[in-house]
Protein backbone atom coordinates (compact mmCIF):
# COMPACT_ATOMS: atom_id res chain seq x y z
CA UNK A 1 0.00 0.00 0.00
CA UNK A 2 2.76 1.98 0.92
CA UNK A 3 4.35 1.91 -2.46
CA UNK A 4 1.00 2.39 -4.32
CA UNK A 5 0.37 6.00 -2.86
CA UNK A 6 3.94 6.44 -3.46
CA UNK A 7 3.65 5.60 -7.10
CA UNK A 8 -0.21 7.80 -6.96
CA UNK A 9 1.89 10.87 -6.14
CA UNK A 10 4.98 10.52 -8.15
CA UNK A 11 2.37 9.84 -11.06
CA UNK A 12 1.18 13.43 -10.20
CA UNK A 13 4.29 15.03 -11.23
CA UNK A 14 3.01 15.78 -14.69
CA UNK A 15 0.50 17.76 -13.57
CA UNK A 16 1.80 19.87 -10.74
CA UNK A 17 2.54 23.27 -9.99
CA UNK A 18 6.07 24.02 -8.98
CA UNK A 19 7.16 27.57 -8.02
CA UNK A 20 10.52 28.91 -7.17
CA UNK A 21 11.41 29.65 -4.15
CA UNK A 22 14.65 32.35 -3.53
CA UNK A 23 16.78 31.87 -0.54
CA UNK A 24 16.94 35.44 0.99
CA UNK A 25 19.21 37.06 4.20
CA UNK A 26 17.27 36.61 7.25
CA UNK A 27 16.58 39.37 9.42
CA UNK A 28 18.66 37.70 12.04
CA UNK A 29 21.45 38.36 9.69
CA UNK A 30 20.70 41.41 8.51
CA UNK A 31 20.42 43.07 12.30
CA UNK A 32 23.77 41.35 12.89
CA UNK A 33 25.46 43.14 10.39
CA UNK A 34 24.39 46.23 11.05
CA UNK A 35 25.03 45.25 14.81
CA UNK A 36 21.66 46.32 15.67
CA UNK A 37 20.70 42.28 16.95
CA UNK A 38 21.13 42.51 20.77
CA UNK A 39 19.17 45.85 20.51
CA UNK A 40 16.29 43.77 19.08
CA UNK A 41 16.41 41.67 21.28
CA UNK A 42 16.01 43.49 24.36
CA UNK A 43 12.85 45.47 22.69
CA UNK A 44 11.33 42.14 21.02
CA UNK A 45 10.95 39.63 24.03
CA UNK A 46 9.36 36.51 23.32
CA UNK A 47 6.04 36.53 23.93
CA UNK A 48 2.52 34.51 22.94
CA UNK A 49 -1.08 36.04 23.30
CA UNK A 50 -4.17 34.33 23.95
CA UNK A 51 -6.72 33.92 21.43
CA UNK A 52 -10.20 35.86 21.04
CA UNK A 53 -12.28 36.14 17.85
CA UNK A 54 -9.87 38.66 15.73
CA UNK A 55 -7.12 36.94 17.05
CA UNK A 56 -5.16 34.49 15.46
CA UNK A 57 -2.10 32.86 17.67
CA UNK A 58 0.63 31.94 16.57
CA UNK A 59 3.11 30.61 18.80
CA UNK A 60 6.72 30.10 17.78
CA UNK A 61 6.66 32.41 14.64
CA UNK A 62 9.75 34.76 14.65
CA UNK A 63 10.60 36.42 11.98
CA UNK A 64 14.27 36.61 12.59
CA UNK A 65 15.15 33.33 10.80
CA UNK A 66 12.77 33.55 8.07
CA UNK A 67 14.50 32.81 4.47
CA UNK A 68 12.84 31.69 1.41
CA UNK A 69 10.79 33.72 -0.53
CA UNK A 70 8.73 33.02 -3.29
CA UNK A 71 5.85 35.33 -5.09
CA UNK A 72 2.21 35.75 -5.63
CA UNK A 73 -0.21 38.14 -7.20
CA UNK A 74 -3.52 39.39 -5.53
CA UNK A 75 -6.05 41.15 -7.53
CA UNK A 76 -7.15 42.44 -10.96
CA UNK A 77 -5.00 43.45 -13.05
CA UNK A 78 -2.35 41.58 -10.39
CA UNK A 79 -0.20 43.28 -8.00
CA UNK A 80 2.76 41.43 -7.14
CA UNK A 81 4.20 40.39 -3.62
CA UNK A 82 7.12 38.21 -2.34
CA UNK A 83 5.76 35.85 0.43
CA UNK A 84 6.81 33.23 2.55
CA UNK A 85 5.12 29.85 2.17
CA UNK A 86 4.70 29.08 5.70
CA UNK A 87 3.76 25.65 7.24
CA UNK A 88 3.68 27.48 10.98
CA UNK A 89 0.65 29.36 10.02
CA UNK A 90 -2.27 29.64 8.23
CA UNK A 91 -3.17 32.73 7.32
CA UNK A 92 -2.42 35.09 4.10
CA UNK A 93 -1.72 38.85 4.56
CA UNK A 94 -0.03 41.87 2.66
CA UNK A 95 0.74 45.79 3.43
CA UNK A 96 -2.44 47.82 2.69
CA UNK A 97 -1.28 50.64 0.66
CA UNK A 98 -2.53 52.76 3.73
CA UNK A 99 -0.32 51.63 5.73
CA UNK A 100 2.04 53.93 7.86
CA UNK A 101 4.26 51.83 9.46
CA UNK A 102 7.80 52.31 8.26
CA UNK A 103 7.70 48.29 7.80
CA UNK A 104 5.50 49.24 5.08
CA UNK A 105 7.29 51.73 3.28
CA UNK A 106 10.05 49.50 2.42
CA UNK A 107 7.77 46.73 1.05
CA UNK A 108 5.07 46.39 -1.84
CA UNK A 109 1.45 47.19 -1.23
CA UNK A 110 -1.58 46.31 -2.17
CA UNK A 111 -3.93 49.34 -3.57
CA UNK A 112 -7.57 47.95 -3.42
CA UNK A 113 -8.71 50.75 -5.74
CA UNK A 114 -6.46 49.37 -8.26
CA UNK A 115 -8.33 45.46 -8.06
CA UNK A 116 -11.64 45.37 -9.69
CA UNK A 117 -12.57 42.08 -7.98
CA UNK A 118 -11.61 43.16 -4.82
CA UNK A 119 -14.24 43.09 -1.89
CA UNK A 120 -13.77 44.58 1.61
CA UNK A 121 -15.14 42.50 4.59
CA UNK A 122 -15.41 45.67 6.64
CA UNK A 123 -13.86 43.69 9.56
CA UNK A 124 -10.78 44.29 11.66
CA UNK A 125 -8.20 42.12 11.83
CA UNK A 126 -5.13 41.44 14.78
CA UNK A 127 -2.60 38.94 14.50
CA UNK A 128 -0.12 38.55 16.92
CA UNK A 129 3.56 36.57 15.72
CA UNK A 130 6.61 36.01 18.57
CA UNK A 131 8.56 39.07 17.44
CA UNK A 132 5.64 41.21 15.87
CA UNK A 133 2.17 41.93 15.28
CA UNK A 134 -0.04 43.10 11.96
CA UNK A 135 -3.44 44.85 12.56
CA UNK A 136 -5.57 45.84 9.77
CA UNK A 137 -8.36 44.78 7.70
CA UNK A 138 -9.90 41.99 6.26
CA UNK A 139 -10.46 41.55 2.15
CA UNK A 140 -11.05 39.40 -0.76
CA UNK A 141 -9.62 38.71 -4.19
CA UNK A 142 -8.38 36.78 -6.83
CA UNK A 143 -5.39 35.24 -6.05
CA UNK A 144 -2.80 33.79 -8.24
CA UNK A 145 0.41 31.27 -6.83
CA UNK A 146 1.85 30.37 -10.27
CA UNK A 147 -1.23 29.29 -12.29
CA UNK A 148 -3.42 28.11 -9.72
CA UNK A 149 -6.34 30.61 -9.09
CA UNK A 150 -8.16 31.02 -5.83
CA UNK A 151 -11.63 33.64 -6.30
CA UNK A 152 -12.16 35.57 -3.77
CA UNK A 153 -9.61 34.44 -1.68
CA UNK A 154 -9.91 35.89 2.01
CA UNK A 155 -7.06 37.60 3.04
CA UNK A 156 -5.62 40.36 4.97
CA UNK A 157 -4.45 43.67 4.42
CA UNK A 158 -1.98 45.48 7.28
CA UNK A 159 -2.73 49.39 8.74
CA UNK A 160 -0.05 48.68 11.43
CA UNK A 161 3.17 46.29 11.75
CA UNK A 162 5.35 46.06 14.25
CA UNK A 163 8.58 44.35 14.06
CA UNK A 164 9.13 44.15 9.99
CA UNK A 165 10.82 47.02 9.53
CA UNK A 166 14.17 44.46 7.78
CA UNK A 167 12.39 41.56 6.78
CA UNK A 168 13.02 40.57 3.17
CA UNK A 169 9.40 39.81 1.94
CA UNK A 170 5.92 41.54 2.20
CA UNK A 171 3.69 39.09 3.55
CA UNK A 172 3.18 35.64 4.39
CA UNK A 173 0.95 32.96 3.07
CA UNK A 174 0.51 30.15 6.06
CA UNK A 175 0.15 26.46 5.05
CA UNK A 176 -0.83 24.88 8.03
CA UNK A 177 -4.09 23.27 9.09
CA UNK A 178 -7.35 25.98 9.01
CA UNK A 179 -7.64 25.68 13.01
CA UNK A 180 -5.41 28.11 13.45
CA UNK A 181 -6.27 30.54 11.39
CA UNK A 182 -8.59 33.87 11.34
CA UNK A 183 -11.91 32.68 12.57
CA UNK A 184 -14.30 32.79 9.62
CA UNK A 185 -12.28 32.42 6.65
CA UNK A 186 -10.46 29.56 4.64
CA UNK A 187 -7.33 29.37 4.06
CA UNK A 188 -5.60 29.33 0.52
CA UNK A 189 -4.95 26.22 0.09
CA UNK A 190 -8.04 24.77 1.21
CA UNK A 191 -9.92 27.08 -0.95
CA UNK A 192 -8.16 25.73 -3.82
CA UNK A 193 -8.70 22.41 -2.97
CA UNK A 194 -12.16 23.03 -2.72
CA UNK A 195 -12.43 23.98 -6.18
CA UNK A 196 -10.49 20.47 -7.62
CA UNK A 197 -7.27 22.71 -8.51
CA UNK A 198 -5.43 19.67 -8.02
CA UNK A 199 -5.50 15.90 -8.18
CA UNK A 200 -4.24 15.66 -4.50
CA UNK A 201 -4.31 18.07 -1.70
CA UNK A 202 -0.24 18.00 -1.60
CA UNK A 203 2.10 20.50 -1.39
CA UNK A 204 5.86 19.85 -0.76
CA UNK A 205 9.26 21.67 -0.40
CA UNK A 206 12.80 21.08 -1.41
CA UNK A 207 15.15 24.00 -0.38
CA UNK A 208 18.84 24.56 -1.73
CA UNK A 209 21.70 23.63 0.36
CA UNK A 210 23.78 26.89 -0.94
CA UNK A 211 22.47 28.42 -4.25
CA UNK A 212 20.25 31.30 -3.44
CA UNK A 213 18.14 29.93 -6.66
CA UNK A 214 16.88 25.79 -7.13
CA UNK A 215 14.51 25.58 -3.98
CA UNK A 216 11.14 25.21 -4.97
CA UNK A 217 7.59 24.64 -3.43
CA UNK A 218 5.22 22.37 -5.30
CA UNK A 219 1.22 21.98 -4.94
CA UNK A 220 -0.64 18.68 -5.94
CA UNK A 221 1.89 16.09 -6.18
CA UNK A 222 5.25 15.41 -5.90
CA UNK A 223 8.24 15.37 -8.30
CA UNK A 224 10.67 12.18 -7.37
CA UNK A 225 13.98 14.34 -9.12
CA UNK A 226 14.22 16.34 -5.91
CA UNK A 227 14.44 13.13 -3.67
CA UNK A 228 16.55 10.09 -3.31
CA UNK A 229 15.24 6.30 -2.14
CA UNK A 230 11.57 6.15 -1.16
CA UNK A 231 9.12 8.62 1.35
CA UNK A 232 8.75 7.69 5.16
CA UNK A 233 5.58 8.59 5.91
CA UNK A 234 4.80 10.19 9.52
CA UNK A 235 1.19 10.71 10.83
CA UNK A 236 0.77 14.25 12.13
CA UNK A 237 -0.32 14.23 15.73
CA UNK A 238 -1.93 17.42 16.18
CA UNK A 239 -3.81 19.06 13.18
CA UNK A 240 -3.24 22.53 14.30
CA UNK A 241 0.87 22.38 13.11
CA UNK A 242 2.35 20.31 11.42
CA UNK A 243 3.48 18.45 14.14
CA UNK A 244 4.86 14.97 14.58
CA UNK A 245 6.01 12.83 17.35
CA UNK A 246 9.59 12.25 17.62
CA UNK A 247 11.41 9.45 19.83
CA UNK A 248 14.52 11.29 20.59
CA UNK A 249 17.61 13.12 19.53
CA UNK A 250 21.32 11.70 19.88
CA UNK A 251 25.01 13.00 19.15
CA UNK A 252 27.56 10.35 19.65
CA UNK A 253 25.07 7.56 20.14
CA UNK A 254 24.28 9.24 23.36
CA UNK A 255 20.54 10.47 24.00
CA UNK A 256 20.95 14.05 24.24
CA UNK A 257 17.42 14.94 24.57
CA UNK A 258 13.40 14.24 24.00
CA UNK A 259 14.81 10.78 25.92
CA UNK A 260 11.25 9.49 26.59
CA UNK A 261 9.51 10.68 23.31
CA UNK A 262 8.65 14.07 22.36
CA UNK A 263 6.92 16.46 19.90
CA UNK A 264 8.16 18.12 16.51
CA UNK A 265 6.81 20.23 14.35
CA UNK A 266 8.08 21.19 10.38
CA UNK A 267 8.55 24.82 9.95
CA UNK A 268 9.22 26.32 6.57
CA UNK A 269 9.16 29.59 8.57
CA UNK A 270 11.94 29.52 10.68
CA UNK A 271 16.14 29.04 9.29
CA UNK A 272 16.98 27.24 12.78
CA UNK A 273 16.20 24.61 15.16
CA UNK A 274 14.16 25.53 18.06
CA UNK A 275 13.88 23.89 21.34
CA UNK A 276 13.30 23.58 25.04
CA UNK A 277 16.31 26.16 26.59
CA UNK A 278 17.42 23.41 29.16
CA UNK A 279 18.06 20.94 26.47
CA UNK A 280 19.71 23.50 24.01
CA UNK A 281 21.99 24.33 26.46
CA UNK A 282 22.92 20.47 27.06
CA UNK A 283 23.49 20.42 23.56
CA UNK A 284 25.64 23.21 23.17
CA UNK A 285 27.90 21.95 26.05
CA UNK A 286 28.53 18.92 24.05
CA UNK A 287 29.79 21.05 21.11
CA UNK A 288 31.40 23.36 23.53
CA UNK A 289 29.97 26.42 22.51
CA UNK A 290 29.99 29.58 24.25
CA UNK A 291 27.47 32.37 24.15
CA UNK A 292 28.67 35.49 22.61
CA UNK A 293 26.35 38.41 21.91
CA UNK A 294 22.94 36.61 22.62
CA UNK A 295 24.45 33.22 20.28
CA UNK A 296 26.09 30.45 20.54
CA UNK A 297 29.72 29.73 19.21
CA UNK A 298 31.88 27.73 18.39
CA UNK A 299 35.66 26.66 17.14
CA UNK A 300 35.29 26.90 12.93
CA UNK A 301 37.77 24.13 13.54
CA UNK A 302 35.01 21.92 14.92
CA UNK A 303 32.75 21.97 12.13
CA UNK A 304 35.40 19.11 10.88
CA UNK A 305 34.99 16.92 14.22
CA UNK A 306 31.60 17.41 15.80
CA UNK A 307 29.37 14.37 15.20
CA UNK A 308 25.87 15.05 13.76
CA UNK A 309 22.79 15.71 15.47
CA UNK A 310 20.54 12.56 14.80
CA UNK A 311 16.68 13.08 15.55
CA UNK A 312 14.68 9.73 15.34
CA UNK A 313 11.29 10.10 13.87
CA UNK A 314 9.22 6.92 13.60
CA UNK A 315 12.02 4.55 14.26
CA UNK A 316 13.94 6.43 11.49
CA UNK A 317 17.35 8.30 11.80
CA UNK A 318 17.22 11.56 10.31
CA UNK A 319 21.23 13.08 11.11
CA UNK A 320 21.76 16.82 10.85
CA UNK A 321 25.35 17.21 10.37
CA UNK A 322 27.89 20.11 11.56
CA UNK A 323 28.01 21.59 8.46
CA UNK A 324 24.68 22.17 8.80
CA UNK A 325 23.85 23.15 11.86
CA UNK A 326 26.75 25.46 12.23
CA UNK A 327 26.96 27.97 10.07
CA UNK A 328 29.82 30.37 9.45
CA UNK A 329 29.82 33.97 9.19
CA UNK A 330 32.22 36.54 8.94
CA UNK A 331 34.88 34.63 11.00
CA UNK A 332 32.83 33.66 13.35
CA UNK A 333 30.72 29.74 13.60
CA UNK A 334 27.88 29.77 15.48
CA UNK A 335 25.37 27.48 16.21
CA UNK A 336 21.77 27.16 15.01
CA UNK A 337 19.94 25.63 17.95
CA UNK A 338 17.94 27.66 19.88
CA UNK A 339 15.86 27.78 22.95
CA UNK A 340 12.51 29.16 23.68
CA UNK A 341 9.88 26.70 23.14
CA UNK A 342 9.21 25.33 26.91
CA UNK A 343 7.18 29.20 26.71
CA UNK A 344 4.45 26.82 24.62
CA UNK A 345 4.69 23.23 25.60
CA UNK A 346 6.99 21.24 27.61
CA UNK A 347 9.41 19.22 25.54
CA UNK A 348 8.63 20.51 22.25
CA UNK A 349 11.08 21.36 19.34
CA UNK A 350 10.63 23.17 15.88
CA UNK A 351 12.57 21.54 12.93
CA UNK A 352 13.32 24.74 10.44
CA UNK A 353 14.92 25.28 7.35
CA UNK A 354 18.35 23.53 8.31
CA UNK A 355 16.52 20.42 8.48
CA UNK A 356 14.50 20.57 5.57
CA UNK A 357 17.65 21.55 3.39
CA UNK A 358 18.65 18.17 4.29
CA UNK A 359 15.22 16.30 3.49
CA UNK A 360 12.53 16.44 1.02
CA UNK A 361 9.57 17.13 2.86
CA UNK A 362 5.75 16.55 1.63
CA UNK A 363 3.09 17.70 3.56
CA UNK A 364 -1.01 15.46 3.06
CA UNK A 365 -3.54 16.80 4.63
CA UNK A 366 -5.68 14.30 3.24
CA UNK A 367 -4.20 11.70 4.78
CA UNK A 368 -2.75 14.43 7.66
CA UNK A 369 0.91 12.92 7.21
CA UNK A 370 4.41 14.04 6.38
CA UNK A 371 6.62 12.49 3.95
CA UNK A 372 10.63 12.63 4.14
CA UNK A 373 13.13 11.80 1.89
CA UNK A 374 17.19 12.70 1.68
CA UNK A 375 16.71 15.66 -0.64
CA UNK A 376 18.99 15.48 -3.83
């Protein structure tokens, strides 16, 4: 059976829609260069809100390590905007052309005069992220990722942002289950599933190891060329995220932590590796890594000899290794692990962007699953 849906999806390949994706500096990056991070820091704390009914929570989204863009069009004739495909969150949202935020003036708007199937839902809108928060208005409108079409396609337009002023895209478009998002509307993808867009309600990333160009997101199947060997299927244990249980994470052979079974989710919107701050910490000593200026570092000499980090997902090894989850800047190596997450839930982690360089990832809500693969 296994190799039967396998062979369904592959089959799909003919018939999907793949857009590009650009690997982009993150803000984290950006601040860091113009040495404005620890600043950022200390005004940004970490923080989640509780949910009412313009509220939309979502915990663990910061936008420091966001980085791969890809773009859109919303309304008619189209107006362009870069985007992050998202599987924290579930919501889609651009700058209003109204908006007076100086987040907004570095970043494309969307004019509503300008859109001739645009409708206004005359209804505020507050979304709160770890490091920011959008308020503004809800809308509708025809919008276009590559050349699948979603009609008046709910979506939200920012008066106020907080946070954004470096971040190198205009909005987000979230991918994860409709639970989370704003109460009252569908999301995107659910929308266009609705309408048959595609033969199965897939989507699926593969993201560059180095070339800011080659990662790509696809919708309604899956193409085998980014992947080597065969999909492990996971079941997703929470249809909120895209969360998964994991058995536990070693270096060395040793258990390092989630020793007695733990829970992961797949995050297209974060670069790093999140996780509880006690275990981080554990993890760091083993690499020997100090903390300098609010990160971890490390020996660039190390990168050669530290052993990967192996997380175990459904009996399945998955390693991470140094060169990945170190990465060098400047002269400087620093560590991509960080802590934060025992703010949410207790022995959680959030796999990022350095693990899904390393592995093909498809995402079935369907059958509410994840598939990974080595990526090519």
């Amino acid at each position: 059976m296994k190799w039967l849906v396998l062979l369904g999806l592959v089959a799909l390949s003919e018939c999907i829609v793949i857009l590009p994706l650009r690997k982009v500096k993150t803000l984290r990056e950006t601040l860091r260069e113009k040495n404005l991070l620890n600043n950022f820091l200390e005004e940004q704390a970490y923080r989640l809100f509780k949910n009412d009914s313009k509220t939309a929570i979502l915990p663990l989204r910061n936008f420091l390590d966001f980085a791969y863009v890809g773009t859109i069009t919303i309304g008619t004739p189209p107006q362009e905007f870069r985007v992050i495909f998202d599987t924290g969150s579930a919501d889609l949202w651009v700058p209003s052309i109204t908006c007076e935020s100086p987040a907004c003036k570095t970043h494309n708007t969307f004019n509503p005069q300008n859109s001739s199937s645009f409708r206004e839902a005359g209804r505020p809108i507050t979304i709160y992220y770890g490091s920011g928060i959008i308020q503004g208005f809800l809308g509708s409108d025809t919008v276009r990722i590559g050349n699948l079409v979603s009609l008046e396609q709910s979506f939200g337009l920012s008066l106020v942002e907080y946070g954004f002023n470096f971040v190198p895209f205009d909005g987000i478009l979230g991918l994860a289950f409709p639970t989370i998002g704003m109460e009252g509307t569908i999301p995107i993808f659910d929308n266009l599933w609705s309408y048959g867009a595609f033969s199965e309600p897939v989507f699926a990333f593969y993201l560059s190891k180095s070339k800011p160009e080659g990662s790509v997101v696809m919708f309604g199947g899956v193409d085998h060329r980014y992947y080597k060997g065969e999909l492990n299927w996971v079941p997703v244990s929470q249809t909120r995220h895209w969360q998964i249980s994991m058995n536990r994470i070693t270096m060395n052979g040793n258990v390092v932590a989630c020793s007695r079974g733990c829970h992961a989710t797949l995050n297209t919107g974060t670069s790093v590796i999140y996780g509880p701050t006690e275990r981080v910490t554990n993890i760091h000593k083993l690499m020997n890594a100090k903390l300098k200026d609010s990160e971890y570092v490390v020996s660039c000499d190390a990168i050669n000899t530290l052993p990967p980090v192996i997380f175990n997902i459904n009996g399945i090894d998955y390693p991470v290794p140094p060169q990945a989850y170190i990465i060098k800047i400047q002269n400087s190596c620093r560590s991509i692990f960080q802590g934060g997450t025992e703010a949410s839930s207790r022995d959680t982690w959030v796999l990022g962007d350095v693990f899904l360089r390393q592995y093909f990832s498809v995402f079935d809500r369907k059958n509410e699953r994840i598939g990974l693969a080595p990526a090519v």
